[in-house]
Protein backbone atom coordinates (compact mmCIF):
# COMPACT_ATOMS: atom_id res chain seq x y z
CA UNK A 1 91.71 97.69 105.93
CA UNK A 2 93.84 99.15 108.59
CA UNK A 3 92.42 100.08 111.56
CA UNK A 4 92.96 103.71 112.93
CA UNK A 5 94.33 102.93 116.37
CA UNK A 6 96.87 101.40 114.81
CA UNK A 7 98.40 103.82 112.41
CA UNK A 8 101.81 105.17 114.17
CA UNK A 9 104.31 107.62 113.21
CA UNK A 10 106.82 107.22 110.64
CA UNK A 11 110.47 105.70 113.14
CA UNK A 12 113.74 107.20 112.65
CA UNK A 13 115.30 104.07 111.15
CA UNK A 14 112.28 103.85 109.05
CA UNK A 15 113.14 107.22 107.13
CA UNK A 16 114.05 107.08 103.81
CA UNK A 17 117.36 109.47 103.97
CA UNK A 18 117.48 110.59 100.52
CA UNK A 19 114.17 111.98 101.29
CA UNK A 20 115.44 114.08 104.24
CA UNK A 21 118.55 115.26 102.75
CA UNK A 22 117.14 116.47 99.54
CA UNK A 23 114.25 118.07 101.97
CA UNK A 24 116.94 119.88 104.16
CA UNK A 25 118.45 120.90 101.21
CA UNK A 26 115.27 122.54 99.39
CA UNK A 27 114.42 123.83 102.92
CA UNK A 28 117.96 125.84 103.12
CA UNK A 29 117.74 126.75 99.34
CA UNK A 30 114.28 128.47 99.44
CA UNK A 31 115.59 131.26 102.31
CA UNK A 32 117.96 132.63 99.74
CA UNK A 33 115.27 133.21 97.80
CA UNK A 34 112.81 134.46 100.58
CA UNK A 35 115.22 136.30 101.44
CA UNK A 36 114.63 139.70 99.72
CA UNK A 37 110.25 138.70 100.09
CA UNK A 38 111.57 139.65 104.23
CA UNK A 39 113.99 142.23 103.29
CA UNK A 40 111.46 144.27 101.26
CA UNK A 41 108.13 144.91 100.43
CA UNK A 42 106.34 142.58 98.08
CA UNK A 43 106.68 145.13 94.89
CA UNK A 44 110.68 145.55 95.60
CA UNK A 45 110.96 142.05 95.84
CA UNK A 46 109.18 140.67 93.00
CA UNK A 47 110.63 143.51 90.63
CA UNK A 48 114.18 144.54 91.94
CA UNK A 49 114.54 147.90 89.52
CA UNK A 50 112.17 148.68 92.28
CA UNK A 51 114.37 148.40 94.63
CA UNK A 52 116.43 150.97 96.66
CA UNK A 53 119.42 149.21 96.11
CA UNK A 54 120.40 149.20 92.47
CA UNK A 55 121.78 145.84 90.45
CA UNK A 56 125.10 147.19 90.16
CA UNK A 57 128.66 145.80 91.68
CA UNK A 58 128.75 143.03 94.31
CA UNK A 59 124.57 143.77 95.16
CA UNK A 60 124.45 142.38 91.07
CA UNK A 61 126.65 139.42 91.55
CA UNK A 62 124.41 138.38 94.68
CA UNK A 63 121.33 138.91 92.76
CA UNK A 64 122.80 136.72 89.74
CA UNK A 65 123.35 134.27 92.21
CA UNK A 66 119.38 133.92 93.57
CA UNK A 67 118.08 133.99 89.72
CA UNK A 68 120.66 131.28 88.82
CA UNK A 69 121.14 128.72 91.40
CA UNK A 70 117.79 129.05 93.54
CA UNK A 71 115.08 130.82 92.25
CA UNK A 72 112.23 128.84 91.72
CA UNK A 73 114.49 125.49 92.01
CA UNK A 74 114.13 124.51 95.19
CA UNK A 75 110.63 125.19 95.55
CA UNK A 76 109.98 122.71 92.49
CA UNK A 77 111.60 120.14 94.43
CA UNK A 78 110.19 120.98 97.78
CA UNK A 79 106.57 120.49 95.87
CA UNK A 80 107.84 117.28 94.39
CA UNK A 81 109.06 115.95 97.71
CA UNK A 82 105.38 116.84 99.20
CA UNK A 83 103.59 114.93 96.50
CA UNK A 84 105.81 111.93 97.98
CA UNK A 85 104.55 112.79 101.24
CA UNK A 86 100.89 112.77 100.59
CA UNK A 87 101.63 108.81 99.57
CA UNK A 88 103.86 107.72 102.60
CA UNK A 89 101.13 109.36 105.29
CA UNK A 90 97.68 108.71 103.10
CA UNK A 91 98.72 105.48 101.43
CA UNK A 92 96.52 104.38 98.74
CA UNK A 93 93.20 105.29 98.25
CA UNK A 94 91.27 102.49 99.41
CA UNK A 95 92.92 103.11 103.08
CA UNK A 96 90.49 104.68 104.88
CA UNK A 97 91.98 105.27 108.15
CA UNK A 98 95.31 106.47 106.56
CA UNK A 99 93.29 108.65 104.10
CA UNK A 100 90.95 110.04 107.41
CA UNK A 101 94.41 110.86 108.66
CA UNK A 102 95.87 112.39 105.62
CA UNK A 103 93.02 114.61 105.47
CA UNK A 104 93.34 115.99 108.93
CA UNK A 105 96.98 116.41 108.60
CA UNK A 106 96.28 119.29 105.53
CA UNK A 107 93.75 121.23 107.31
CA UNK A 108 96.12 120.96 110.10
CA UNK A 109 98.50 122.73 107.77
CA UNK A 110 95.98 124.92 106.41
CA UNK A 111 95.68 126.59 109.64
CA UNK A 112 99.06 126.77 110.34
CA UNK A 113 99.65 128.67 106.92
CA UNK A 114 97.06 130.85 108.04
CA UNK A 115 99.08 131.75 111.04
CA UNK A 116 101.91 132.26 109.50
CA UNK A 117 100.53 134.62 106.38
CA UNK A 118 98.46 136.56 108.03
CA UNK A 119 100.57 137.16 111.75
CA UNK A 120 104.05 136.71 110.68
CA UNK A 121 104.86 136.55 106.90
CA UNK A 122 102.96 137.44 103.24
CA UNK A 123 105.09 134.70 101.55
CA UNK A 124 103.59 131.96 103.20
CA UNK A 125 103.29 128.69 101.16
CA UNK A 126 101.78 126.28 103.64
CA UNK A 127 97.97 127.27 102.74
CA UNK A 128 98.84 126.62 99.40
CA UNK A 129 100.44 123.32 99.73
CA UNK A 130 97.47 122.50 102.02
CA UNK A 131 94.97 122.96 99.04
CA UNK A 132 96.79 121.24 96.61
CA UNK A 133 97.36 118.42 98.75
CA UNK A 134 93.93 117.83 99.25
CA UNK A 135 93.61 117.60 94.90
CA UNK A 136 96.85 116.06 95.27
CA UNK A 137 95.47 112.86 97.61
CA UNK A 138 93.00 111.84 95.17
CA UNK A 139 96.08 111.05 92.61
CA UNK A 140 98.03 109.14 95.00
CA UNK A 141 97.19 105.41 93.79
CA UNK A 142 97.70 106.15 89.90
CA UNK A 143 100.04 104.14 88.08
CA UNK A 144 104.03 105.10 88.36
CA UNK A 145 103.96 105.86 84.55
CA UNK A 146 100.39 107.62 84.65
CA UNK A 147 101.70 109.73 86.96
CA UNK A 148 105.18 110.90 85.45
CA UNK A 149 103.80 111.07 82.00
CA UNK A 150 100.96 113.45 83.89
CA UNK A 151 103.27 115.45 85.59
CA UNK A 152 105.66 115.88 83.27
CA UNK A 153 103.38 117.01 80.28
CA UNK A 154 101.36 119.37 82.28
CA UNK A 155 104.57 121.06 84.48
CA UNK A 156 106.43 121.65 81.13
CA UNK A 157 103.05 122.61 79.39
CA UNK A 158 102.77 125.26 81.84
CA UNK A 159 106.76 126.25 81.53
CA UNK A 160 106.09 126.65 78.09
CA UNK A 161 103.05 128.70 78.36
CA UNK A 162 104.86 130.98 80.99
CA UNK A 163 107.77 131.19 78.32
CA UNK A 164 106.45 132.46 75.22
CA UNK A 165 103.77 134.64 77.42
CA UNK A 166 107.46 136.46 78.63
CA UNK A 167 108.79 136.41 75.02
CA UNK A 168 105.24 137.84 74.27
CA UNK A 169 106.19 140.27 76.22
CA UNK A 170 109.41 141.36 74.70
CA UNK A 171 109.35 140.26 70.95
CA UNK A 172 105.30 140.77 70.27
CA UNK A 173 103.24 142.96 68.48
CA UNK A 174 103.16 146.53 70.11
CA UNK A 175 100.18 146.65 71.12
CA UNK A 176 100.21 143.52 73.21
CA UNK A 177 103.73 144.63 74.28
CA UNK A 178 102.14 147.62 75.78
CA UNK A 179 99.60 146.14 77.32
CA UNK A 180 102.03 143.78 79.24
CA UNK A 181 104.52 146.04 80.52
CA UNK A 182 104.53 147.72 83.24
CA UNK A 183 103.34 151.21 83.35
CA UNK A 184 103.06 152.29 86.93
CA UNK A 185 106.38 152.52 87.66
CA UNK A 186 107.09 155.98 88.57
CA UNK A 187 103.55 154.95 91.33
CA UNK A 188 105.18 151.30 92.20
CA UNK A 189 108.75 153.41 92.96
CA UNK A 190 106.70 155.63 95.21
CA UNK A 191 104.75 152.89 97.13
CA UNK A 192 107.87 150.26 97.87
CA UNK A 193 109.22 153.99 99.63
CA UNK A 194 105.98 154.35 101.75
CA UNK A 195 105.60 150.21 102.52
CA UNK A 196 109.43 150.85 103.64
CA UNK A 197 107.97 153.35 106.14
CA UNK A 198 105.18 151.79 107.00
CA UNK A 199 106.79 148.36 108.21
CA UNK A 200 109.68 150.41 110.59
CA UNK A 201 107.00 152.51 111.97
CA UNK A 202 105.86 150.01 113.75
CA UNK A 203 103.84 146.71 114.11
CA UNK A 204 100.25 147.99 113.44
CA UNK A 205 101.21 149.69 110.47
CA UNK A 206 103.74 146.91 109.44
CA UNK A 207 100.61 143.82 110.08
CA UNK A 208 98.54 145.65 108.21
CA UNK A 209 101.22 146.21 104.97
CA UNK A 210 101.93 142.22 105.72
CA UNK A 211 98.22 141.63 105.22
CA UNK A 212 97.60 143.59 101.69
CA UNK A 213 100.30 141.92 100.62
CA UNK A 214 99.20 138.26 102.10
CA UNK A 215 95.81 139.01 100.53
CA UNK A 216 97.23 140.30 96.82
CA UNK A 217 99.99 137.39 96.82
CA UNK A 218 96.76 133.97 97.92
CA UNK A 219 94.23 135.38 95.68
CA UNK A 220 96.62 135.25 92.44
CA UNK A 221 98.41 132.39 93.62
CA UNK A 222 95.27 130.22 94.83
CA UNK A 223 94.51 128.95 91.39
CA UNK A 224 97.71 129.80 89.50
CA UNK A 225 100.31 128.30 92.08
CA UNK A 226 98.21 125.47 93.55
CA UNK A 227 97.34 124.22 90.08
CA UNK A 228 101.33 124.52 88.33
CA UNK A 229 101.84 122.67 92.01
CA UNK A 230 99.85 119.87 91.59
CA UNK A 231 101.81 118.15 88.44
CA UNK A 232 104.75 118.76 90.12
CA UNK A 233 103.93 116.73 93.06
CA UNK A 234 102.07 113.61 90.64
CA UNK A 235 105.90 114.28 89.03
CA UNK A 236 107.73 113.78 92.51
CA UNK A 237 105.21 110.94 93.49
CA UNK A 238 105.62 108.94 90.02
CA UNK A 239 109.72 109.10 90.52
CA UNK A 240 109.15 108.16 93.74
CA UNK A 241 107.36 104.81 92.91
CA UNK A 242 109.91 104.03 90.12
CA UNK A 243 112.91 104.35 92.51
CA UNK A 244 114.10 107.77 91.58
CA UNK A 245 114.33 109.03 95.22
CA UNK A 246 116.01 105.86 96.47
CA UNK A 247 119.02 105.61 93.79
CA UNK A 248 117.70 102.83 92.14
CA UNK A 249 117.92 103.63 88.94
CA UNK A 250 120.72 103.05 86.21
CA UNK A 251 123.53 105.67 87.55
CA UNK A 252 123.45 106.59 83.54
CA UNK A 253 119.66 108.08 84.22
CA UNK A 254 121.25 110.36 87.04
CA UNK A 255 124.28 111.75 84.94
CA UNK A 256 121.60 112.26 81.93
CA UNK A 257 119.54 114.52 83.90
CA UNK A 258 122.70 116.31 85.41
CA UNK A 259 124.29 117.05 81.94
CA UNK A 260 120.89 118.26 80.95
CA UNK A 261 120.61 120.30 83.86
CA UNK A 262 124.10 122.05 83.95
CA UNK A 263 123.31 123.00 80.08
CA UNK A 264 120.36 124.44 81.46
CA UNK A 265 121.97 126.24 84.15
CA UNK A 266 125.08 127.69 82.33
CA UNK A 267 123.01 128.84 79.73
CA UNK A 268 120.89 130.60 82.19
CA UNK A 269 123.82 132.17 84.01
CA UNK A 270 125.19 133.60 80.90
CA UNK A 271 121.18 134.87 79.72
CA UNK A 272 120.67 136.88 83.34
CA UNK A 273 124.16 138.34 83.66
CA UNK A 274 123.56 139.89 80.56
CA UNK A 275 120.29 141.39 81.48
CA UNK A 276 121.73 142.15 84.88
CA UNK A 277 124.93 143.92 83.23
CA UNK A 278 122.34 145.80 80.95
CA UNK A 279 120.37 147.63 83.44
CA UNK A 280 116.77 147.84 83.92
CA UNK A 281 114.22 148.33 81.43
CA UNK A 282 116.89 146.61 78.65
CA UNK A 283 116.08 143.37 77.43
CA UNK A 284 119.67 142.26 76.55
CA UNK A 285 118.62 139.03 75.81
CA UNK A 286 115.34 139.38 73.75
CA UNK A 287 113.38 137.51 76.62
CA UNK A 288 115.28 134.36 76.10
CA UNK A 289 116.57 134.83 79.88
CA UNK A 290 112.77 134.18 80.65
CA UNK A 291 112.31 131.79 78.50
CA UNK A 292 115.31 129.22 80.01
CA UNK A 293 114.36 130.60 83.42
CA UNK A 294 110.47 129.19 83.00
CA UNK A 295 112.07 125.83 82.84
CA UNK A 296 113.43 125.23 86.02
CA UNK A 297 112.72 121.53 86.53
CA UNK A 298 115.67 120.58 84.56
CA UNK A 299 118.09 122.36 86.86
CA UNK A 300 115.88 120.82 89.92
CA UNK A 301 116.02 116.99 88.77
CA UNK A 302 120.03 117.50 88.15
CA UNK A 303 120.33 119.04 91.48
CA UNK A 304 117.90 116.17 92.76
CA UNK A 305 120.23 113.62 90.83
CA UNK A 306 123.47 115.19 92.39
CA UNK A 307 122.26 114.39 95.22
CA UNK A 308 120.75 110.92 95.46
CA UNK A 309 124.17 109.75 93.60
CA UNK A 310 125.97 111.23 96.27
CA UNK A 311 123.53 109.68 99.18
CA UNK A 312 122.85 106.58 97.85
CA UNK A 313 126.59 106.07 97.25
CA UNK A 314 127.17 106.11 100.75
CA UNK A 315 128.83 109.55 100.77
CA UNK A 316 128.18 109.98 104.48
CA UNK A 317 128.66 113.75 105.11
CA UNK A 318 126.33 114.30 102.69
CA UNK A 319 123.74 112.43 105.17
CA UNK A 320 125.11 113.61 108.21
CA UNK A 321 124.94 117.41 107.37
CA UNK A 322 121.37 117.67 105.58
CA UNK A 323 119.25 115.16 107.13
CA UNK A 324 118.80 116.26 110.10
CA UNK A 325 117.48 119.56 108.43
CA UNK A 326 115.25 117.65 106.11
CA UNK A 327 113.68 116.06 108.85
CA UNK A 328 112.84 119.13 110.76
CA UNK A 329 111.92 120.86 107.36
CA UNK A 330 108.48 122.38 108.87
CA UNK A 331 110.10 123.73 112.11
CA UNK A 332 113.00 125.37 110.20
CA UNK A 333 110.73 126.65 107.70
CA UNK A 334 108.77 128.58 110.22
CA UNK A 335 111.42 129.30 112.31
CA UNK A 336 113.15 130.77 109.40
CA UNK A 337 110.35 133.23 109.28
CA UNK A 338 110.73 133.90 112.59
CA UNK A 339 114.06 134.62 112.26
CA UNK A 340 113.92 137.11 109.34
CA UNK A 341 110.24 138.68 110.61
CA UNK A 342 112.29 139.73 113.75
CA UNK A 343 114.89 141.25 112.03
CA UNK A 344 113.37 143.17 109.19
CA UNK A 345 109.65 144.40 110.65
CA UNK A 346 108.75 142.83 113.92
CA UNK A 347 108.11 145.31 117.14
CA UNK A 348 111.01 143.29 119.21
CA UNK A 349 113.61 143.48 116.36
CA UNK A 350 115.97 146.70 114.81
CA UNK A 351 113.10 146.61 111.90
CA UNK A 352 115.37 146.50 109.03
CA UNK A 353 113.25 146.67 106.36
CA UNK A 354 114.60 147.97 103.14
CA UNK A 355 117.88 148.79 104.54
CA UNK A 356 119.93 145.65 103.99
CA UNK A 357 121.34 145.50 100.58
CA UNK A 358 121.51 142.10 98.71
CA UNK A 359 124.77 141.22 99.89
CA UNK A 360 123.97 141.78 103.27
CA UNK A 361 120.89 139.57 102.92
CA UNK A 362 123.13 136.94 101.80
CA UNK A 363 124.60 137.37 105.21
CA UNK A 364 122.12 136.47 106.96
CA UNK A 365 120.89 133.83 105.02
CA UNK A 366 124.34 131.95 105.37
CA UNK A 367 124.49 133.00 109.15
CA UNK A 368 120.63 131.31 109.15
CA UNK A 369 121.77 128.10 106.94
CA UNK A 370 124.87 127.64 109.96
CA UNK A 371 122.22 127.98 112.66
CA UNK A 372 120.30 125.53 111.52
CA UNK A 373 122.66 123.11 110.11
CA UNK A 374 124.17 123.17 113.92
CA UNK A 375 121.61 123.05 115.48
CA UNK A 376 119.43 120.51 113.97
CA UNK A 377 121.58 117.51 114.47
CA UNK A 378 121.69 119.00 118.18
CA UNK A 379 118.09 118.76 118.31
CA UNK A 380 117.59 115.23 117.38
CA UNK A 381 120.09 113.86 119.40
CA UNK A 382 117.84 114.59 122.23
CA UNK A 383 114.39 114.33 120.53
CA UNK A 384 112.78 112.19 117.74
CA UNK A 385 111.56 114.80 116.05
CA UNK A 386 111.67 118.38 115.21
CA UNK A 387 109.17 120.10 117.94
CA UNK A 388 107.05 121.40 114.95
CA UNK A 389 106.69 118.02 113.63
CA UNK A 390 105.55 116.86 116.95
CA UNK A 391 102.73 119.40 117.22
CA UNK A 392 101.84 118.79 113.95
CA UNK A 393 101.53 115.10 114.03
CA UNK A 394 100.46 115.14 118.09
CA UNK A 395 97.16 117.26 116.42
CA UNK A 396 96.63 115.19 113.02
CA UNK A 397 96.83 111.77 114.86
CA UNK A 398 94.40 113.13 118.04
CA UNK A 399 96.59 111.67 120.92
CA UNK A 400 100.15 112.52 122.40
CA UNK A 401 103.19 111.47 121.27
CA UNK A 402 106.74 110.74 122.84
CA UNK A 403 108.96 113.62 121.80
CA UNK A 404 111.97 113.08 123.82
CA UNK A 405 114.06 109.95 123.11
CA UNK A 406 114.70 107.18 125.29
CA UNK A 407 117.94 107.01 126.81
């Protein structure tokens, strides 16, 4: 059994870096899709006809681009990536120390998620990942095939469930179409105009829009999103232990799951522009845009593929660009809330909200993706670690830690 005064952090040259890049990666991806949860209130930014900018013209073509290429994508790999993690820090079960550790390390992150939601930013995910973690750690020592088999059948059980409740919604009986449409729109239209106000008025009345929204978006994600999270991560642990992450298996596995995924994707492009191109309140596609977009893993593992070709090949820019930002994942994370918070509704910042189009939030996500892409690599040439990572593991392992690097 190993003892606790002898667990130490993870070294740089012990880092696997298909890991990190594919982290940095998911980390970059899931701004563009936060983007517009900053720009606007929660109501504009889960339903965009509720927007004040309408889908037409170049603020349509940026749109496209979110519901094709990132949304929910990245996320699915992040929570695949964070089912690997509860392994490489908890170990297996019967590791007591590692498992004492483990523990600490998710409340850690439980009450940094609580930070973040309720001071800084509705969106937050950390809480979330903290309680499925913690259902998460008791599946770490299953079998590599028990584990993929698991994952896979209950992630595309729940796709599938998600899919025909959307087709439901467009090609069932009238009555149960009724019933799930929306019909407060006219109210919804009115309220994302009032949030709008609320959050540029200033910060009391923009904390306490941030915390009805916090509270609406935990209580119907607690159960829903921890428990579509969990298979994901037994997925992202079970590839893990058969070699997926490191490029070790047969290069014809990889280029499988890429032409599945680029089917996927293409057919999806083609499905939203149509409904985009449409208008709101047409369904130009039946609800078969819903139905390919429920199934997002496909386009994740052929991004994931992509990428560990391209890594494990020895493709070094590849490395060189998105490790860095994989390995500070946590502190660009939050400081990609910080970021947006001050620009769209914090007292110190211009307090955008709901006056940058979609294009323009594009802007700002690629002007954030440059910052951090520079400075990461910056970062880490002076420190071993990104200097939320330190505070995070300084806390979960009870003692201090070097941060800067020896030179």
């Amino acid at each position: 059994m190993t003892d606790q005064t002898t667990l130490q952090p993870v070294a740089a040259s012990a880092r696997i870096q298909t890991l990190d890049v594919l982290r940095g990666v998911a980390v970059l991806g899931i701004l563009a899709v936060n983007a517009a949860a900053f720009a606007l209130p929660m109501d504009a930014a889960m339903a965009p006809e509720q927007s004040p900018f309408p889908l037409v013209g170049a603020s349509a073509v940026a749109h496209w681009l979110v519901e094709v290429f990132f949304h929910q994508k990245f996320v699915t790999l992040f929570s695949m990536l964070f089912g690997v993690s509860i392994f490489l820090v908890g170990g297996e079960r019967w590791d007591e120390a590692r498992g004492r550790l483990l523990r600490r390390r998710l409340m850690w992150l439980a009450l940094f998620g609580l930070i973040h939601g309720l001071a800084f930013w509705y969106g937050d995910i950390l809480l979330l990942y903290a309680w499925a973690g913690l259902l998460m750690m008791l599946m770490r020592s299953m079998s590599t095939r028990s584990l993929i088999l698991s994952g896979a059948a209950a992630t595309l059980a729940l796709a599938t469930l998600q899919a025909t409740t959307m087709w439901m919604t467009v090609n069932g009986p009238a009555l149960l179409v009724d019933a799930l449409s929306d019909e407060s729109m006219s109210l919804a239209e009115g309220a994302v105009s009032a949030s709008i106000a609320a959050y540029r008025s200033g910060w009391p009345a923009g904390l306490i829009e941030n915390l009805k929204a916090w509270g609406i978006l935990q209580s119907a994600s607690l159960f829903g999103y921890v428990f579509a999270t969990v298979p994901l991560m037994m997925l992202g642990l079970g590839l893990f232990k058969a070699g997926f992450f490191h490029g070790r298996l047969p290069t014809r596995v990889y280029l499988a799951l890429i032409a599945v995924g680029a089917a996927a994707l293409g057919l999806l492009g083609v499905l939203e522009w149509r409904e985009i191109m449409a208008g709101p309140g047409v369904e130009a596609t039946d609800g078969w845009a819903e139905v390919v977009a429920s199934y997002p893993i496909f386009i994740t593992l052929a991004y994931a593929s992509g990428l560990i070709l391209l890594t494990s090949r020895g493709v070094m820019w590849v490395r060189r660009i998105f490790a860095p930002v994989g390995q500070m994942a946590f502190t660009n994370y939050l400081t990609q809330t910080l970021i947006m918070t001050t620009l769209f509704y914090m007292p110190w910042g211009p307090r955008l909200m709901g006056q940058v189009d979609y294009p323009g939030q594009w802007a700002i996500v690629i002007a954030v993706w440059t910052l951090q892409l520079i400075w990461s690599p910056l970062w880490l040439s002076r420190f071993r670690m990104g200097p939320l990572e330190w505070l995070w593991r300084r806390l979960s392992y009870g003692r201090d830690l070097p941060l800067r690097r020896q030179i």
